[in-house]
PDB file of N, CA and C in Angstrom:
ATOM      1  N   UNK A   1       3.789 -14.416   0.885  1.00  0.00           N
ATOM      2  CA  UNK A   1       3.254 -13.291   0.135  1.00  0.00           C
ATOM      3  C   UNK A   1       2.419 -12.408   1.051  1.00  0.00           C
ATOM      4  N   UNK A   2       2.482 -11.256   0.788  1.00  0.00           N
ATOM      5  CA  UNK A   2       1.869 -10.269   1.586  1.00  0.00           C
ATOM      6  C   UNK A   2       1.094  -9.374   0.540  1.00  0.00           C
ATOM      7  N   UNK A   3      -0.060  -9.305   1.201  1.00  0.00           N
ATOM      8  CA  UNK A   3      -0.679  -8.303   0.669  1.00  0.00           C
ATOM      9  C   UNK A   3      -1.155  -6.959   0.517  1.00  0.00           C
ATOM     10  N   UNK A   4      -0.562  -6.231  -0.231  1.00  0.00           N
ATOM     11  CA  UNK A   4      -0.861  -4.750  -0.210  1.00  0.00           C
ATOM     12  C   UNK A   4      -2.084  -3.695  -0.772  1.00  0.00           C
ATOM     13  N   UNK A   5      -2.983  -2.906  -0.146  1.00  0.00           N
ATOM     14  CA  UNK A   5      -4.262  -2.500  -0.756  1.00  0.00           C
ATOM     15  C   UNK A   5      -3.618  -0.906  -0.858  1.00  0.00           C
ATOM     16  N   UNK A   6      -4.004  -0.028  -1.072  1.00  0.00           N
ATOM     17  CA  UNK A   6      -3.528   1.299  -1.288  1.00  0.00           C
ATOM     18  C   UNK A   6      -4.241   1.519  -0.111  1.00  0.00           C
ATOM     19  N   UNK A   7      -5.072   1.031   0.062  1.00  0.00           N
ATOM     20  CA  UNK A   7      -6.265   1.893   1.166  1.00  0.00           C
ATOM     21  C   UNK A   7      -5.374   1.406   2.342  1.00  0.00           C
ATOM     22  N   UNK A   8      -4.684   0.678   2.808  1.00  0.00           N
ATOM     23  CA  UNK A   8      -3.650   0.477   4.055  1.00  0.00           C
ATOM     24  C   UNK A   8      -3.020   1.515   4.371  1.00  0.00           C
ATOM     25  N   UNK A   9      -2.323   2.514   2.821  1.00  0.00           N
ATOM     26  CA  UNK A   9      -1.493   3.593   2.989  1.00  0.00           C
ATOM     27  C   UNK A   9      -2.435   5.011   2.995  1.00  0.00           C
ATOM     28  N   UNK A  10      -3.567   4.866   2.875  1.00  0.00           N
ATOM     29  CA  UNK A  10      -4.242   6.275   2.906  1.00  0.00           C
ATOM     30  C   UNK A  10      -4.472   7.198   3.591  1.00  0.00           C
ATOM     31  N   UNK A  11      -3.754   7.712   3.749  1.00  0.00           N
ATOM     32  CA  UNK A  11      -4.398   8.971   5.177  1.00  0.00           C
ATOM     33  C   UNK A  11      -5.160   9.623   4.838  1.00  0.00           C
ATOM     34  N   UNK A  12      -6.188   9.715   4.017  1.00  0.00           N
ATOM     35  CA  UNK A  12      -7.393  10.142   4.172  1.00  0.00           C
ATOM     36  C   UNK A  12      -8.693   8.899   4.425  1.00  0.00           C
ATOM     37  N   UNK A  13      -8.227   8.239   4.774  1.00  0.00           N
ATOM     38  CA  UNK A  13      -9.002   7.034   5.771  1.00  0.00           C
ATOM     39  C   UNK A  13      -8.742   6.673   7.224  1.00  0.00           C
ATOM     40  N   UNK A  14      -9.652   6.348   7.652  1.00  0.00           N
ATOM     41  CA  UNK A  14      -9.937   6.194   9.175  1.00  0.00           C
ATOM     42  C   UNK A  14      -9.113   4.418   9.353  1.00  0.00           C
ATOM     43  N   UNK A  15      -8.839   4.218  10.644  1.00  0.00           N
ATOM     44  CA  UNK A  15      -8.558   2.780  10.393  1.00  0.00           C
ATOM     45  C   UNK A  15      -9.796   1.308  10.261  1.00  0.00           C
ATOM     46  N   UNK A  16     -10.708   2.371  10.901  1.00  0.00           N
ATOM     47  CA  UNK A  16     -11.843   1.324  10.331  1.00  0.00           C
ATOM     48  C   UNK A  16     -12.540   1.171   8.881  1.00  0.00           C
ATOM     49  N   UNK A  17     -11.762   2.363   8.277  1.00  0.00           N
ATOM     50  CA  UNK A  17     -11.867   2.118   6.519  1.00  0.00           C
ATOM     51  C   UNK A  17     -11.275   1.745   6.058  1.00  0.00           C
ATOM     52  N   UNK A  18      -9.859   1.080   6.569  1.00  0.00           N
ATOM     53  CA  UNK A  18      -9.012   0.464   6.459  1.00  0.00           C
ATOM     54  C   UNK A  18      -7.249   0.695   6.368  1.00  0.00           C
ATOM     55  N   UNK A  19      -7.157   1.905   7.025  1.00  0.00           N
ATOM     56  CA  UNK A  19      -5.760   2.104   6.810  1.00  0.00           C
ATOM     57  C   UNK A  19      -4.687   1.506   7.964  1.00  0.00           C
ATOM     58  N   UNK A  20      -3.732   1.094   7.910  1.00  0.00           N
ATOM     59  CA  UNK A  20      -2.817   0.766   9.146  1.00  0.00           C
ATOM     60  C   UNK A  20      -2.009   0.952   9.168  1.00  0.00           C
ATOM     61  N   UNK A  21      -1.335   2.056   8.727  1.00  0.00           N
ATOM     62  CA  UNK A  21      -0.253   2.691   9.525  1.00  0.00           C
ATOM     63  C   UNK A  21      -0.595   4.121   9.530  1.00  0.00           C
ATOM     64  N   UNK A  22      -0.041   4.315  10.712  1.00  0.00           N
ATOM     65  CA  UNK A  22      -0.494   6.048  11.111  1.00  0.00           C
ATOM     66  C   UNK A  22      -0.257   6.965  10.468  1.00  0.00           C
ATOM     67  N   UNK A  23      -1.033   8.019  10.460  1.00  0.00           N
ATOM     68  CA  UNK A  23      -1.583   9.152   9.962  1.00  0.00           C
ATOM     69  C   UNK A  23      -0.098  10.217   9.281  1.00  0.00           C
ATOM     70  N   UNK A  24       0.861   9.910  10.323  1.00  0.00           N
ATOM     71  CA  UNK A  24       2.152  10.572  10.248  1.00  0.00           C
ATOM     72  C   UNK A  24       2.664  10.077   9.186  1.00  0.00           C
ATOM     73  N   UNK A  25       2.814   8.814   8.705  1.00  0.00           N
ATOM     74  CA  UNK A  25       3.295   8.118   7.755  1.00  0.00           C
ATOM     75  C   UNK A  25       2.553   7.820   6.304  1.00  0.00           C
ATOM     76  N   UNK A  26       0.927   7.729   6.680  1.00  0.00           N
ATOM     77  CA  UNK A  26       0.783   8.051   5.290  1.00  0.00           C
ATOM     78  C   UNK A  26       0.831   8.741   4.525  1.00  0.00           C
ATOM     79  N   UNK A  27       0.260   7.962   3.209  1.00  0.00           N
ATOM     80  CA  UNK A  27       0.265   9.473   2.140  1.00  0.00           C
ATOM     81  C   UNK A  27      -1.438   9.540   1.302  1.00  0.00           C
ATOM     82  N   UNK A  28      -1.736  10.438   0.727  1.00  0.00           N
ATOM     83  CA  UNK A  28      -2.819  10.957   0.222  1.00  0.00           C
ATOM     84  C   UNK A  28      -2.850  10.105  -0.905  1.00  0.00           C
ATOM     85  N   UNK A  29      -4.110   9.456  -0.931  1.00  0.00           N
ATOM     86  CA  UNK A  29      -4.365   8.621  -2.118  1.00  0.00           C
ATOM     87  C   UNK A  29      -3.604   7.804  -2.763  1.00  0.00           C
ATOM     88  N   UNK A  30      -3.273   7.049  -2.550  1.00  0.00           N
ATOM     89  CA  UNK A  30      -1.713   6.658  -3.224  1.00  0.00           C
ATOM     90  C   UNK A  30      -2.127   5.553  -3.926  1.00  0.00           C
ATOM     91  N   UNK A  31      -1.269   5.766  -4.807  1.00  0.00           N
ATOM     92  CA  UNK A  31      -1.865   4.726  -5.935  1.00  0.00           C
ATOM     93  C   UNK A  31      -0.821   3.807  -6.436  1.00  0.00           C
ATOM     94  N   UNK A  32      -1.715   2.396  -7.571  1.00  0.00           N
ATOM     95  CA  UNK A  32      -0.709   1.394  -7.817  1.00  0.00           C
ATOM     96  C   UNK A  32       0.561   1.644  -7.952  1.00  0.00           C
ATOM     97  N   UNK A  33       0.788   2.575  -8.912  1.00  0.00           N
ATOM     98  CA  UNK A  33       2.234   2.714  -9.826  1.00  0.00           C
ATOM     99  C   UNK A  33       3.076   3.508  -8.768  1.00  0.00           C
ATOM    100  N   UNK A  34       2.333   4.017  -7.996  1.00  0.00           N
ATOM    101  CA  UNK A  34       3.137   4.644  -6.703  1.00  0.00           C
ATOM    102  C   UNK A  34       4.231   3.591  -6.150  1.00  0.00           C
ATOM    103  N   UNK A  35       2.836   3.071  -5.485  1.00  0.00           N
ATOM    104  CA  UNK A  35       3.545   1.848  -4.553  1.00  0.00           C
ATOM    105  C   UNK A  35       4.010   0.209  -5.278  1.00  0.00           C
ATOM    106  N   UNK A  36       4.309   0.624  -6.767  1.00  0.00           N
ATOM    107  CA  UNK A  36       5.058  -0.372  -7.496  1.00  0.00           C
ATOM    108  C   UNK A  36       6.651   0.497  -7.584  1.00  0.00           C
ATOM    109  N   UNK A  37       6.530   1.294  -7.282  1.00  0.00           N
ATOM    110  CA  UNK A  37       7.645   2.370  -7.402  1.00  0.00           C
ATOM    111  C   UNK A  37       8.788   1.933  -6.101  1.00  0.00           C
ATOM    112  N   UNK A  38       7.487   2.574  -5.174  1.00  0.00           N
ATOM    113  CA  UNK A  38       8.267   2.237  -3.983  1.00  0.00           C
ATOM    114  C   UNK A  38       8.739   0.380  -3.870  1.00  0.00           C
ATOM    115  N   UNK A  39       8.400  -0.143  -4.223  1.00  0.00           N
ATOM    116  CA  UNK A  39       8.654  -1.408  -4.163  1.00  0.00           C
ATOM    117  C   UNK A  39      10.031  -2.057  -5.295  1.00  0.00           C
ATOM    118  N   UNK A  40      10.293  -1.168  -6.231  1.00  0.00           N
ATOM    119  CA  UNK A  40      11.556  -1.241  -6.844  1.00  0.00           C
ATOM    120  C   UNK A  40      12.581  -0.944  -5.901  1.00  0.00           C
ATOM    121  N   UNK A  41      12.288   0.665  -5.748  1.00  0.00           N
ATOM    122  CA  UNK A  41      13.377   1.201  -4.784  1.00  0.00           C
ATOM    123  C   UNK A  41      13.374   0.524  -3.465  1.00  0.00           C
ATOM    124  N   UNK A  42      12.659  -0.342  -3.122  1.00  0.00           N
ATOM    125  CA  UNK A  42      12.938  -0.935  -1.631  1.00  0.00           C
ATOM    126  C   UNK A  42      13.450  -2.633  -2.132  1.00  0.00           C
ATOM    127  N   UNK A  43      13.677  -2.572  -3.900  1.00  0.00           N
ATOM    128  CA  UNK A  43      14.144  -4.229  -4.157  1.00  0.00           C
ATOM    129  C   UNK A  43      13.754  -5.378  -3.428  1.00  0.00           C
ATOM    130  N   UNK A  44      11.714  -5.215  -3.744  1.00  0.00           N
ATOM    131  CA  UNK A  44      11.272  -6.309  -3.447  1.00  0.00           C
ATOM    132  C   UNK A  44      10.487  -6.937  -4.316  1.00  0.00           C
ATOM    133  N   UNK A  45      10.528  -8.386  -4.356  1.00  0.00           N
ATOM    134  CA  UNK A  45       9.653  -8.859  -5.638  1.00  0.00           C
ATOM    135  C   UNK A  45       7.909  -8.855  -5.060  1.00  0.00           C
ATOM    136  N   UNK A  46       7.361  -8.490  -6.385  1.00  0.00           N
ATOM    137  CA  UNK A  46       5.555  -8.337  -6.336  1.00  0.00           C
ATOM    138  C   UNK A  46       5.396  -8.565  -7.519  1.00  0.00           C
ATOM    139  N   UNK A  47       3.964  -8.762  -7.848  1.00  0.00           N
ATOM    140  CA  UNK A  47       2.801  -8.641  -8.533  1.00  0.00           C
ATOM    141  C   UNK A  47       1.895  -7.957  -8.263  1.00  0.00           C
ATOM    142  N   UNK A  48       1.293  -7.278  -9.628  1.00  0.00           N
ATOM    143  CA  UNK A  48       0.205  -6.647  -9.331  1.00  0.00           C
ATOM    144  C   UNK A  48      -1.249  -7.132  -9.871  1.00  0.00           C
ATOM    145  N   UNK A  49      -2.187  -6.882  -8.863  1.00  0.00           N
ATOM    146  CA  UNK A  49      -3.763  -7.530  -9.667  1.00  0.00           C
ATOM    147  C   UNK A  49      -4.104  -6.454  -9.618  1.00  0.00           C
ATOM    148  N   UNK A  50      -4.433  -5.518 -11.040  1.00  0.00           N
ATOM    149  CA  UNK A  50      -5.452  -4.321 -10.964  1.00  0.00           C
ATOM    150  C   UNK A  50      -6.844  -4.803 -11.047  1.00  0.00           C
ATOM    151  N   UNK A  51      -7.219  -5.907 -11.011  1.00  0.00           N
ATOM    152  CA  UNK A  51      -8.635  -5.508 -11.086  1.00  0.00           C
ATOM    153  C   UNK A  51      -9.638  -5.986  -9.995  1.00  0.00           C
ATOM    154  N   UNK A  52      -8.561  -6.154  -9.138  1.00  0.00           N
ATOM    155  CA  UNK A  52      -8.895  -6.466  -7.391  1.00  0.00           C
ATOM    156  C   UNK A  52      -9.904  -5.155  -7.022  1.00  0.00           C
ATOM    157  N   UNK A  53     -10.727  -5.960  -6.161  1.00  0.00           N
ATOM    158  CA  UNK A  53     -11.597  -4.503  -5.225  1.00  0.00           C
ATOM    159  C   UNK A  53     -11.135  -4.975  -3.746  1.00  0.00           C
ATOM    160  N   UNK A  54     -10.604  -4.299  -3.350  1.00  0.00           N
ATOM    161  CA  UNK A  54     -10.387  -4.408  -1.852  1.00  0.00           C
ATOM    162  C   UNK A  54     -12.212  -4.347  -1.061  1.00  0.00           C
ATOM    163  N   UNK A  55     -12.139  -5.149  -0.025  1.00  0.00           N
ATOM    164  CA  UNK A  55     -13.237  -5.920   0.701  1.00  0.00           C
ATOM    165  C   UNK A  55     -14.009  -4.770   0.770  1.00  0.00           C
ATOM    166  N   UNK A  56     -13.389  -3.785   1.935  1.00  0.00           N
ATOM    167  CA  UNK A  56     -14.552  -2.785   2.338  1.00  0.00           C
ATOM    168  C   UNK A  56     -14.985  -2.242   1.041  1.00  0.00           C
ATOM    169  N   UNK A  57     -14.690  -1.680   0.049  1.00  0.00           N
ATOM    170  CA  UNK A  57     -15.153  -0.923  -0.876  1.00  0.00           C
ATOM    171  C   UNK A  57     -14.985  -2.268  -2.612  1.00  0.00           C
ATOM    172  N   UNK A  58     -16.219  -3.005  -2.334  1.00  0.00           N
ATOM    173  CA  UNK A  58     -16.279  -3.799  -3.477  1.00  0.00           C
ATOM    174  C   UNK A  58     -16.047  -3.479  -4.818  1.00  0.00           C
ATOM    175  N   UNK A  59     -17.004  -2.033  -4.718  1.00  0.00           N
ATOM    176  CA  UNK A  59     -17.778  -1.615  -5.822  1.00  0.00           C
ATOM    177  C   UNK A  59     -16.455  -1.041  -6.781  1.00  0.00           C
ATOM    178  N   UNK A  60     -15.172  -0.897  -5.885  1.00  0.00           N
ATOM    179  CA  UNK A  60     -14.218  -0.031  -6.948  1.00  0.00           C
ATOM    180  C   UNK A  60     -12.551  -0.937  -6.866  1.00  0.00           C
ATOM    181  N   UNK A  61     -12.656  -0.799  -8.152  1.00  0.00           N
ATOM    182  CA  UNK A  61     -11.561  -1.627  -8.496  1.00  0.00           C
ATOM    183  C   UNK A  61     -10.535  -0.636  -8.261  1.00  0.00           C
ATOM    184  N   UNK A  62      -9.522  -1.087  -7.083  1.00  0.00           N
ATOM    185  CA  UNK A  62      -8.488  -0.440  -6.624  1.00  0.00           C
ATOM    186  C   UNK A  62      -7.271  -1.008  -6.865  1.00  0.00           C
ATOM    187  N   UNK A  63      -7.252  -2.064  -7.363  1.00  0.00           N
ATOM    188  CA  UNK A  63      -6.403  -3.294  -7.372  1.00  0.00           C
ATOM    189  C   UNK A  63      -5.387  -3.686  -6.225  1.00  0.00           C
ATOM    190  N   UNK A  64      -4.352  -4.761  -6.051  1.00  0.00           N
ATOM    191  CA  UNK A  64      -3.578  -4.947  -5.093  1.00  0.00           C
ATOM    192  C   UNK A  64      -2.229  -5.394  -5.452  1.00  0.00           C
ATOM    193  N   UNK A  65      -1.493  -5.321  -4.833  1.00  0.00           N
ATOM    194  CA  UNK A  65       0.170  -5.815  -5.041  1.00  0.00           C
ATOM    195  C   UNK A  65       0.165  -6.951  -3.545  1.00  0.00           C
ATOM    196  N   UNK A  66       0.674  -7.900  -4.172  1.00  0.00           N
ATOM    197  CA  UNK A  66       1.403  -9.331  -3.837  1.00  0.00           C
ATOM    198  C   UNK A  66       2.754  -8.925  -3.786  1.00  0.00           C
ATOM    199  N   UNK A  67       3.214  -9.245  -2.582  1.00  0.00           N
ATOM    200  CA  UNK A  67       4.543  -8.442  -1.897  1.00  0.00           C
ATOM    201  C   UNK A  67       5.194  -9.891  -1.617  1.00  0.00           C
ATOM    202  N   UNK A  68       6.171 -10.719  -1.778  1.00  0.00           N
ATOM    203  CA  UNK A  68       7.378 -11.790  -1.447  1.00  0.00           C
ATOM    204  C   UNK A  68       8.339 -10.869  -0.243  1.00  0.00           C
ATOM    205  N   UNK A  69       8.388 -11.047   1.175  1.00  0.00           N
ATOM    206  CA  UNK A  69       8.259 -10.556   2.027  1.00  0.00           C
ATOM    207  C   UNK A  69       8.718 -11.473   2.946  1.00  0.00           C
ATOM    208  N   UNK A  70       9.729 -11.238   3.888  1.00  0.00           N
ATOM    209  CA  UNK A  70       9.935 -12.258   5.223  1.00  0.00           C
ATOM    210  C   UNK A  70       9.535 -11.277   6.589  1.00  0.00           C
ATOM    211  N   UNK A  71       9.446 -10.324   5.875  1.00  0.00           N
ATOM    212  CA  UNK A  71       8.598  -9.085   7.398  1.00  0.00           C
ATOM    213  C   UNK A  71       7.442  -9.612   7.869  1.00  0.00           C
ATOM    214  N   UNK A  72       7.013  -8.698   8.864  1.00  0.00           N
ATOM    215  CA  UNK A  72       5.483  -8.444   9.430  1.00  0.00           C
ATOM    216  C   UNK A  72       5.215  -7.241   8.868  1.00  0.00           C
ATOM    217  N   UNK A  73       3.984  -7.756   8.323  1.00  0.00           N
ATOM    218  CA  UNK A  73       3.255  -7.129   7.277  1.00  0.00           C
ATOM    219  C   UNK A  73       3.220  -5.358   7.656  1.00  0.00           C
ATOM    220  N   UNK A  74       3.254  -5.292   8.730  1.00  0.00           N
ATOM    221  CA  UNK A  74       2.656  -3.646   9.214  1.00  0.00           C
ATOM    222  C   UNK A  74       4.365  -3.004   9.373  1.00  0.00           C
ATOM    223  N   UNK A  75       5.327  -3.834   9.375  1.00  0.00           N
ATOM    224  CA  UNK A  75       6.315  -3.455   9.244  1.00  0.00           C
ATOM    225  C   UNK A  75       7.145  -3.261   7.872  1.00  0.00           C
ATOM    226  N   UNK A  76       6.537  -4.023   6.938  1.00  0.00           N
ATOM    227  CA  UNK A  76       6.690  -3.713   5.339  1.00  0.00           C
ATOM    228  C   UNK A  76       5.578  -2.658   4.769  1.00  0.00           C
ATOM    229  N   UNK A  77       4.630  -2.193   5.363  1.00  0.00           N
ATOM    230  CA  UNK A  77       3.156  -1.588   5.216  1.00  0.00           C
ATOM    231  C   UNK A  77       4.651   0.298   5.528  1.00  0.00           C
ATOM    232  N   UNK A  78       4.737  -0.270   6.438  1.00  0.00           N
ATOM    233  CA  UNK A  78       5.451   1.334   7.075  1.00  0.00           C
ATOM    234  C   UNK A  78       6.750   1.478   6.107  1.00  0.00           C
ATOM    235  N   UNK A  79       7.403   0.404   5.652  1.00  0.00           N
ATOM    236  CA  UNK A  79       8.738   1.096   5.021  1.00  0.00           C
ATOM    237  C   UNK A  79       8.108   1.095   3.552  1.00  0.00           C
ATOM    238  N   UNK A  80       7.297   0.677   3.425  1.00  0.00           N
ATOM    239  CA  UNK A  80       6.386   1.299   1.856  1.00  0.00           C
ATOM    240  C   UNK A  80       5.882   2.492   1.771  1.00  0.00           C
ATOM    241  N   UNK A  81       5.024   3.100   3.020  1.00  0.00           N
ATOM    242  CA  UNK A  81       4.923   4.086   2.950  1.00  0.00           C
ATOM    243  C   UNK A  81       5.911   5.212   3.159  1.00  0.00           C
ATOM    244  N   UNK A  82       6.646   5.256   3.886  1.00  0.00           N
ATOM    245  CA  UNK A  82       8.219   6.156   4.130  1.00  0.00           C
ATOM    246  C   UNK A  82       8.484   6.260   2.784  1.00  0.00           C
ATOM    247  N   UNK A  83       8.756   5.535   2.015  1.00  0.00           N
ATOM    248  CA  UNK A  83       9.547   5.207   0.762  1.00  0.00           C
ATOM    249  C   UNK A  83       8.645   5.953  -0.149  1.00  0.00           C
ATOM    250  N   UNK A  84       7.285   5.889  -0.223  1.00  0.00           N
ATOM    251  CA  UNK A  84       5.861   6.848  -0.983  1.00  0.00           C
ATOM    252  C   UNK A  84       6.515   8.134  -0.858  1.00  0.00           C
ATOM    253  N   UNK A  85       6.051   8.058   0.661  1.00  0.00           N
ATOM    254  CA  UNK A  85       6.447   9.766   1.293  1.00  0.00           C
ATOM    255  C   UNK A  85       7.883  10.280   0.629  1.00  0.00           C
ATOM    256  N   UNK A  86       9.056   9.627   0.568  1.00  0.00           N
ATOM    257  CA  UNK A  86      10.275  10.160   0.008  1.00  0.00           C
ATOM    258  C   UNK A  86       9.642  10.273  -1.340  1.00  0.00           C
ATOM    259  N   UNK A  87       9.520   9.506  -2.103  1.00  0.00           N
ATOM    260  CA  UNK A  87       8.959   9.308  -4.150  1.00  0.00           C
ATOM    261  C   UNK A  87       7.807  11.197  -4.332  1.00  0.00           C
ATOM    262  N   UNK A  88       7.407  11.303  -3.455  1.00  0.00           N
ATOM    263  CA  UNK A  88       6.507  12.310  -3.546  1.00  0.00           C
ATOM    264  C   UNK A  88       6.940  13.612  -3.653  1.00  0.00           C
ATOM    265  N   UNK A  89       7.951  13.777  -2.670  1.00  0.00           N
ATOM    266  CA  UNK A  89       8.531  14.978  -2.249  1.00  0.00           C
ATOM    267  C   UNK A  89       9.381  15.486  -3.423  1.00  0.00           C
TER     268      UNK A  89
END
């Protein structure tokens, strides 16, 4: 299982606020139902916990998706976001 925070895909975060994949690839704020979206269209099984707070930012419930995954994580992190970036446009 892999774990997914929205704040991984944010390009309006720094990587020490937590985003990891580059700036080129993210997307703006992106949210659960986004990246439950993208995760149909990429036919992978998850769960979602909305009432998760991701570490750096306790105070706000951002929730997270549980990704079933045989990748490296920053390599499922990037074809999630590609897949955002297409859902958006």
């Amino acid at each position: 299982m892999i774990t997914v925070w929205p704040q991984y895909l944010d390009k309006n975060l720094s990587l020490n606020e937590g985003r990891k994949v580059s700036k080129e690839i993210a997307v703006e704020e992106p949210k659960l139902q986004d990246i439950e979206k993208a995760l149909k269209r990429l036919n992978l099984h998850y769960s979602t916990q909305k009432e998760r707070s991701y570490p750096g930012k306790w105070y706000e419930k951002s929730g997270r998706i549980l990704v079933e995954s045989d990748k490296p994580k920053l390599e499922l992190l990037k074809e999630i976001s590609l897949k955002l970036q297409e859902i958006k446009q």
